[in-house]
N, C-alpha and C. Protein backbone atom coordinates (compact mmCIF):
# COMPACT_ATOMS: atom_id res chain seq x y z
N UNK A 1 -8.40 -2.53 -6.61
CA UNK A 1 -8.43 -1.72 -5.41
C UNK A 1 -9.85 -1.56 -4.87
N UNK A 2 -10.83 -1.45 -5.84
CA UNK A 2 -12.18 -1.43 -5.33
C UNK A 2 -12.80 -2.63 -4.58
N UNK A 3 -12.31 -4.07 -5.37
CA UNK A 3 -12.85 -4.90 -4.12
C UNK A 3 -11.89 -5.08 -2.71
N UNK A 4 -10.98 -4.75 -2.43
CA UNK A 4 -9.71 -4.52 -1.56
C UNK A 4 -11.15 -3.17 -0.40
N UNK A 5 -11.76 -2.11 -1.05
CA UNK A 5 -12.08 -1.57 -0.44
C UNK A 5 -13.38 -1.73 0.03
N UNK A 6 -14.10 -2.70 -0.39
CA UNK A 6 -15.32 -3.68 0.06
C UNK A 6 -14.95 -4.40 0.85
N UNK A 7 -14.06 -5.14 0.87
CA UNK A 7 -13.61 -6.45 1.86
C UNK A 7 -13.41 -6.01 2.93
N UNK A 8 -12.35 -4.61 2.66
CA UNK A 8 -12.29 -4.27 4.04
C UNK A 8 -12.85 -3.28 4.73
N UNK A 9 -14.35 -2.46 4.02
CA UNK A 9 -15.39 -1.73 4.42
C UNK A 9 -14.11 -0.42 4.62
N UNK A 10 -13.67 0.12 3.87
CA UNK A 10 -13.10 1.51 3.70
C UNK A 10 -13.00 1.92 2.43
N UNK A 11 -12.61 2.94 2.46
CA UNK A 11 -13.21 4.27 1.61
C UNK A 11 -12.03 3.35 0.14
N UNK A 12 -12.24 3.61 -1.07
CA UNK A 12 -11.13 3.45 -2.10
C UNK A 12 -9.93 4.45 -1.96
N UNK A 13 -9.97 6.06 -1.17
CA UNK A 13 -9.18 6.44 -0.97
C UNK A 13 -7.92 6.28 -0.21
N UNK A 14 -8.69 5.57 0.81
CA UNK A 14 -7.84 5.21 1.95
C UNK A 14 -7.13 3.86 1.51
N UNK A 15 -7.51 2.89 0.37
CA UNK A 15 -6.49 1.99 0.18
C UNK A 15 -5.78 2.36 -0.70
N UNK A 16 -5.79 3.34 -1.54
CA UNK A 16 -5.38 3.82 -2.33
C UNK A 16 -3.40 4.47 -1.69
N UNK A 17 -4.15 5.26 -0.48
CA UNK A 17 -3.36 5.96 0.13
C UNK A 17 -2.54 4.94 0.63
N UNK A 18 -2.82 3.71 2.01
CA UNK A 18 -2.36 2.63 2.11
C UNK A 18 -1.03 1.39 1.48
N UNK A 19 -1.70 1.91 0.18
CA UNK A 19 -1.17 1.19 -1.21
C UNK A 19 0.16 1.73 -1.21
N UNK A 20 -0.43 3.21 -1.07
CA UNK A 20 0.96 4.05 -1.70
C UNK A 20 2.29 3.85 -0.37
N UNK A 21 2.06 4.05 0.92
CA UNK A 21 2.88 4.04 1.80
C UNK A 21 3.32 2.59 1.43
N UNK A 22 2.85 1.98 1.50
CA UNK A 22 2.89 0.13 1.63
C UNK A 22 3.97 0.03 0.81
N UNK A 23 3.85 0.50 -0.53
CA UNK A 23 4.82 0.48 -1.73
C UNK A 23 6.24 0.89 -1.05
N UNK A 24 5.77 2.58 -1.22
CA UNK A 24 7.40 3.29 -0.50
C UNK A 24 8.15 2.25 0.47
N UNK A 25 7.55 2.09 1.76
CA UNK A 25 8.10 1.49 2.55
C UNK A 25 8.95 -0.05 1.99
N UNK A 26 8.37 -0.78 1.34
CA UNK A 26 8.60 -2.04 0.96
C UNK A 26 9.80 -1.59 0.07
N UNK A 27 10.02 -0.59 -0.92
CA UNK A 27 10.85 0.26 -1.42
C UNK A 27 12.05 0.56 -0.94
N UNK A 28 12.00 0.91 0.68
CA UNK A 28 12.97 1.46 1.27
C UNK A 28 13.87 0.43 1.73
N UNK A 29 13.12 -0.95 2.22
CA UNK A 29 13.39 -1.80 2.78
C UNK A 29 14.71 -2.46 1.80
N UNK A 30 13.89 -2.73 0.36
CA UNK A 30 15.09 -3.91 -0.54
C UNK A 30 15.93 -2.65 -0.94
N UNK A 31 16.09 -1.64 -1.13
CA UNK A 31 17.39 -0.72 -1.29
C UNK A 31 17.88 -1.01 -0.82
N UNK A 32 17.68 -1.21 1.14
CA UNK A 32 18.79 -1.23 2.27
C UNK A 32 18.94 -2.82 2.11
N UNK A 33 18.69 -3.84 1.70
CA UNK A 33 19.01 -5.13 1.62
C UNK A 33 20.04 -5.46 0.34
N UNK A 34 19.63 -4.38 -0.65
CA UNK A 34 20.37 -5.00 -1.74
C UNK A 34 20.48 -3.79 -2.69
N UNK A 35 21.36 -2.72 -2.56
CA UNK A 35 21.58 -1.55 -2.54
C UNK A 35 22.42 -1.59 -4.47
């Protein structure tokens, strides 16, 4: 996550946070595909 937050010149928190929505969402998605 730390070079993720060099590359893209933001905070480690903010990919951190990123990470986390990114997950959920991707989460929500294959439930509703394959329940």
């Amino acid at each position: 996550l730390e070079e993720i937050a060099d590359i893209t010149g933001t905070q480690l928190g903010t990919v951190k946070s990123r990470m986390h929505y990114a997950k959920r969402a991707l989460r929500k998605l294959i439930e509703e595909k394959a329940p």
